[in-house]
Structure formats: C-alpha cells, structure tokens
Protein backbone atom coordinates (compact mmCIF):
# COMPACT_ATOMS: atom_id res chain seq x y z
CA UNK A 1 60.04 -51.68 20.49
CA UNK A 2 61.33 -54.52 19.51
CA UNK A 3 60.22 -56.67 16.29
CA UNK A 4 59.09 -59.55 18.34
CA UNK A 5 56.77 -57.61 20.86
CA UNK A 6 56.03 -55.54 17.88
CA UNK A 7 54.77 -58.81 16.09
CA UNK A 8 52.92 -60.39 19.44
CA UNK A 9 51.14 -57.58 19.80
CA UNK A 10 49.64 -56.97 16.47
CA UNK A 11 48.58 -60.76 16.68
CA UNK A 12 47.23 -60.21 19.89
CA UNK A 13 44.93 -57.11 19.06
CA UNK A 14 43.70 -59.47 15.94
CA UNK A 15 42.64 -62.35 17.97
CA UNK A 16 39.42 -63.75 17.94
CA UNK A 17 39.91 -66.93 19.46
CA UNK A 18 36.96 -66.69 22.24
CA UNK A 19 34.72 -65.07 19.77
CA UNK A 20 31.88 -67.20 20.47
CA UNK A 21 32.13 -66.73 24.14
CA UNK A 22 31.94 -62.89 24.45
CA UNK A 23 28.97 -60.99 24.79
CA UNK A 24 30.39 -58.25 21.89
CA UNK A 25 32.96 -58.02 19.84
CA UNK A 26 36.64 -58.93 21.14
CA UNK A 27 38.55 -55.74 21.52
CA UNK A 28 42.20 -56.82 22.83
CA UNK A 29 42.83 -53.92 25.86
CA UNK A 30 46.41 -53.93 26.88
CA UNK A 31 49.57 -51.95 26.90
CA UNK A 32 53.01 -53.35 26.73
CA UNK A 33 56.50 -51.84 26.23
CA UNK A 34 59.69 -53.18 26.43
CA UNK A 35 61.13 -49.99 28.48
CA UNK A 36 58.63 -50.88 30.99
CA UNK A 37 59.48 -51.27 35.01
CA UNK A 38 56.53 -51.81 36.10
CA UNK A 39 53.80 -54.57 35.50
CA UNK A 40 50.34 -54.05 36.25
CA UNK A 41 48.35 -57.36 36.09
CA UNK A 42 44.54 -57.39 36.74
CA UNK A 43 41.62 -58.99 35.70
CA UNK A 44 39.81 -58.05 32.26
CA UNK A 45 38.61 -54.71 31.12
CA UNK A 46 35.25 -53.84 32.06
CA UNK A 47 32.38 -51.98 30.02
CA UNK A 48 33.81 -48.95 29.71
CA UNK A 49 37.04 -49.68 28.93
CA UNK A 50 36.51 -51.54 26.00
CA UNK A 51 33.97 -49.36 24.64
CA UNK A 52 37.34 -46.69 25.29
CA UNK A 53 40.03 -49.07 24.45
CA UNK A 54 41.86 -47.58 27.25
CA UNK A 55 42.90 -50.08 30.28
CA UNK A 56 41.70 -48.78 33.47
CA UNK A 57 39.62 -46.09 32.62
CA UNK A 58 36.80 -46.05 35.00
CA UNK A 59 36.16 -45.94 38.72
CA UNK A 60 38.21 -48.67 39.46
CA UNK A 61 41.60 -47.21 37.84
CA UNK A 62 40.80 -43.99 39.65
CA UNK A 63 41.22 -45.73 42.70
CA UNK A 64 44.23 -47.65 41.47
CA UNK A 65 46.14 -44.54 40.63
CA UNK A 66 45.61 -43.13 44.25
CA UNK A 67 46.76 -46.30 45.85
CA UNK A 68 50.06 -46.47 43.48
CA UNK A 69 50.51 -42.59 43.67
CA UNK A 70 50.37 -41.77 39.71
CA UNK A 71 48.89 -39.02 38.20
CA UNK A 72 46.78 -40.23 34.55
CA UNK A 73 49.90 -39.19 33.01
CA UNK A 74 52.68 -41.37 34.47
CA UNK A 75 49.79 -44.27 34.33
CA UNK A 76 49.93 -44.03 30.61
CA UNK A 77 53.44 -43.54 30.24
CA UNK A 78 53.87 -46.56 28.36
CA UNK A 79 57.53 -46.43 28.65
CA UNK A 80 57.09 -46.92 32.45
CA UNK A 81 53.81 -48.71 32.67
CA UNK A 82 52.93 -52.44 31.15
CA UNK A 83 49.55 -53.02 31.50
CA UNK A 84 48.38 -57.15 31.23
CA UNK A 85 45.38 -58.28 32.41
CA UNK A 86 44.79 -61.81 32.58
CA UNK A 87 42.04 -61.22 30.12
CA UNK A 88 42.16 -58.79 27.39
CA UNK A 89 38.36 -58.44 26.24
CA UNK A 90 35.41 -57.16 28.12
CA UNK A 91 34.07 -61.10 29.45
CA UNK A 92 30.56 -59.64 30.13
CA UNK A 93 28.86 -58.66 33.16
CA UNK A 94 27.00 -61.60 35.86
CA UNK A 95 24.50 -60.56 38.12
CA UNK A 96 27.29 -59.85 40.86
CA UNK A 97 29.41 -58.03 37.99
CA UNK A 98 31.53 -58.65 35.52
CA UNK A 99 32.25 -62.48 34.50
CA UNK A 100 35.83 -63.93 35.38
CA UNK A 101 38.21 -63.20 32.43
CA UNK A 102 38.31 -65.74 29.52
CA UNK A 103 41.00 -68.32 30.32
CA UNK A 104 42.13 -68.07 26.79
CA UNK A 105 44.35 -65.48 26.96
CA UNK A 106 46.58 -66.10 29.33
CA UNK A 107 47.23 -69.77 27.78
CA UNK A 108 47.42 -68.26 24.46
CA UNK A 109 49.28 -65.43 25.18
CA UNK A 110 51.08 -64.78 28.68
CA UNK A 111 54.12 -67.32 28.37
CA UNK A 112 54.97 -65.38 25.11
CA UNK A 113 54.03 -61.77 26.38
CA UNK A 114 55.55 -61.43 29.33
CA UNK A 115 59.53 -62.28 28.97
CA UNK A 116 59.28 -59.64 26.53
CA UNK A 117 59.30 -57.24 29.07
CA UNK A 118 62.43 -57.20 30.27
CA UNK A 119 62.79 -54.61 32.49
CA UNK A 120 59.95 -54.80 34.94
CA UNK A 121 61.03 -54.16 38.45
CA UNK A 122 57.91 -54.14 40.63
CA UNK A 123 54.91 -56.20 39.49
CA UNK A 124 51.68 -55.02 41.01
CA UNK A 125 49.24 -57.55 40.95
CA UNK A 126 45.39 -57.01 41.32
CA UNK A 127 42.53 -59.35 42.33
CA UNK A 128 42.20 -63.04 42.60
CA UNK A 129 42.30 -63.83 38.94
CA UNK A 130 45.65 -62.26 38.55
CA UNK A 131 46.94 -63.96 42.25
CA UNK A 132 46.13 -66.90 41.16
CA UNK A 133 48.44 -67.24 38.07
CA UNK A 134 51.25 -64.44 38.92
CA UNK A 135 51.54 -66.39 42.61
CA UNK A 136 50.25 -69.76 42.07
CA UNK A 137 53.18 -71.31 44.81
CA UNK A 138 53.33 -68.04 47.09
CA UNK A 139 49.52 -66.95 47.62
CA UNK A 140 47.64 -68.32 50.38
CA UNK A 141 44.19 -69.49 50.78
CA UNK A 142 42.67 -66.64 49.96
CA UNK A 143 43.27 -63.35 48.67
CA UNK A 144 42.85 -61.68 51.49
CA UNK A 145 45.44 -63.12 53.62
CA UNK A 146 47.83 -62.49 50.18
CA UNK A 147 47.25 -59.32 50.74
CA UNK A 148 47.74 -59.22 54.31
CA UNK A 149 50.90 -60.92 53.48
CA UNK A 150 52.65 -58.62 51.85
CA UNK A 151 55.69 -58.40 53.03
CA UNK A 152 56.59 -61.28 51.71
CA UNK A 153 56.37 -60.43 48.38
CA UNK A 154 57.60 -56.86 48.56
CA UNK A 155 59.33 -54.76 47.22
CA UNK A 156 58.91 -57.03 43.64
CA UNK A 157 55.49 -57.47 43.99
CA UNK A 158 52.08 -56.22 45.69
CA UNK A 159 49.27 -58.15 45.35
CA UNK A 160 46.06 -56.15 46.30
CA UNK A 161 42.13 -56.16 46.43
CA UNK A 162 40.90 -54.92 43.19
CA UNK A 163 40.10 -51.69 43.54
CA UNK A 164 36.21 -51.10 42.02
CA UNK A 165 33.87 -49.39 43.92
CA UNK A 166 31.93 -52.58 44.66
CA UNK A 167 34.53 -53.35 47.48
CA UNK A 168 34.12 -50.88 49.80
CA UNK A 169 32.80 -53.26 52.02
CA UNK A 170 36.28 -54.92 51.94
CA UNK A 171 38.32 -51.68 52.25
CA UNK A 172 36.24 -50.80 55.72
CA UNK A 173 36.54 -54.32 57.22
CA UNK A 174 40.46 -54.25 56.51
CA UNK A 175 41.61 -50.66 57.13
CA UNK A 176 44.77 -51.78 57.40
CA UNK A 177 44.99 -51.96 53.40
CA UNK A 178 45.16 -48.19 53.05
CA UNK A 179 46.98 -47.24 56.05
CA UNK A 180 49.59 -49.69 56.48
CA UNK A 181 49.96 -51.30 52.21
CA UNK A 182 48.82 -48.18 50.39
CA UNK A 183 52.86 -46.07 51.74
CA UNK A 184 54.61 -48.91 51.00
CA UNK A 185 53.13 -49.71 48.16
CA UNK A 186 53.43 -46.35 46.67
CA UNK A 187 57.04 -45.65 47.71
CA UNK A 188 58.15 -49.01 45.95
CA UNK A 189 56.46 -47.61 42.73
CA UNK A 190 58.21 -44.13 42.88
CA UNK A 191 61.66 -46.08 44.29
CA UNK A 192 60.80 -48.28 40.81
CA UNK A 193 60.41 -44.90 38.50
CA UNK A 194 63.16 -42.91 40.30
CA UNK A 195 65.72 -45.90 39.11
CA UNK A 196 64.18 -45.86 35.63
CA UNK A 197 65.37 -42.36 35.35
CA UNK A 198 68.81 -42.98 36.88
CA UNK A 199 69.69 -45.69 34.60
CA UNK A 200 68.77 -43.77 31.82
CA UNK A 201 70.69 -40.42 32.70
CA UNK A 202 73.86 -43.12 33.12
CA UNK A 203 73.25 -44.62 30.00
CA UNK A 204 72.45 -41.62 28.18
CA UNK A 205 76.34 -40.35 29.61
CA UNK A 206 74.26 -37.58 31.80
C-alpha cells in the first residue's frame, strides 16, 4: 500500500468529525487498496456492520454478492475489492430505516480517497446516495430509470437498487433488474477480475 493511502486511511478510521450527530460512537467502515479493480460505492453501514466493523455484512451484502457473482471470499479480497460508501459510520436508523449517510464524509474525504485507487476498472454503484455523487451529470430523474439505463454506463459502471431486504417490493415491480442487469452485471465483474489476473501473470513474467 502505498504511504499516502496508508496515511488517509489511518486519519480516516480516527475521525470524529460528525461526532455530535451520530447516534453511537463513529466507527469508520471501509476497505480500500490500491491493487483494487473494482469500486463498490453504497450508502453507510448499517447496525450490524458497525457493531462487526465489516462492510456489508448483513442481509443486504448477501444479496449484493449474488447479484455481482462473488463468493464472501473474493468480496473481501481486498486486493480486488475497494469498498467506499458515501458514509463511513452507522447514521442511525428513521422510522422507514436507516438515516441518509452523514454528508461529511464524502466532503471530507472522497476527493482525497478515491484517486488513490488507481486501478479500478468497473465501479459498481449502489442506491441513490451513491448515484447521486458518483453520476451527478449522467443519472436521470430518478434512480430507477438510472438503473434502467444501464447501458449507458456499462461496462465501467452499474448503478443498482440497493439491495436490503426492504426492497422487495422494488425487485417484483421491475423484474427486469435480475433477469436482464443481474448477467451483465456479473460478467463485467468476472471480465474485471479475469484481467486483474492476466496483468499480473504478465507482469509477474508468467
């Protein structure tokens, strides 16, 4: 890693600077690697993975690891997987879930985070939160019809419905997500990994 991320991130997992605002303790949840090709960008960790400190460890990353076709193990494979939500503390949960990720971190932190990873390929961005700052010119007026949209962003980047268990409602009232996005997204993540490997084997004189 190199001594710039190296530095970012140990000044990220030591910030406090929404405190005040959080219902508990900030616990920074992210992953990032410079050998990284791809990006996954959601929202803010939830409950359980903060009590954890392990992004995407509930219900909802279940469901995210069938739609990009990764076992836990490539998932956590930081050396293929960056993981930046566009909040990196639990926010704290709203009677219709959990609240919308402090705004903080991403002016804080984002600009300097992401350049650092280099090597991303395929940026798979979930939920409104992370459309809205990852696409601000592309998206359209809703996420929804980003999603439906998709196309135009791939093979780069997927935007997609974030996956907790509270949208199943969404997921039957646009199959298409699963049968049409769900192949093509998954074949763009293993195209992504299978050129990982290939330029290392070259550079490695294999």
């Amino acid at each position: 890693m190199s001594a710039a991320l190296h530095a970012l991130l140990k000044e990220i997992r030591s910030c406090t600077i929404c405190e005040a605002e959080l219902p508990i303790a900030p616990r920074p949840v992210l992953v990032a690697d410079p050998r990284a090709v791809i990006l996954v960008a959601g929202q803010a960790p939830g409950r359980k993975v903060h009590e954890t400190g392990i992004p995407w460890n509930d219900a909802s990353g279940d469901r995210l690891r069938v739609w990009l076709g990764l076992t836990r193990e490539e998932f956590y494979d930081r050396s293929k997987i960056a993981i930046v939500p566009m909040g990196f503390c639990f926010p704290g949960t709203g009677p219709s879930g959990d609240h919308p990720p402090r705004p903080e971190c991403s002016r804080t932190w984002h600009e300097r985070l992401l350049p650092l990873l280099r090597n991303i390929r395929l940026r798979i961005i979930v939920g409104s939160y992370a459309r809205n700052y990852h696409l601000p010119q592309q998206g359209k007026a809703t996420l929804t019809e980003t999603v439906a949209a998709w196309r135009q962003y791939a093979p780069e980047c997927f935007p997609l419905p974030h996956p907790s268990p509270r949208n199943q409602l969404w997921l039957r009232r646009n199959s298409w997500f699963e049968r049409d996005v769900v192949p093509q997204l998954q074949a763009a993540v293993r195209l992504a990994l299978d050129e990982r490997t290939q330029a290392r084997r070259v550079s490695s004189g294999r």
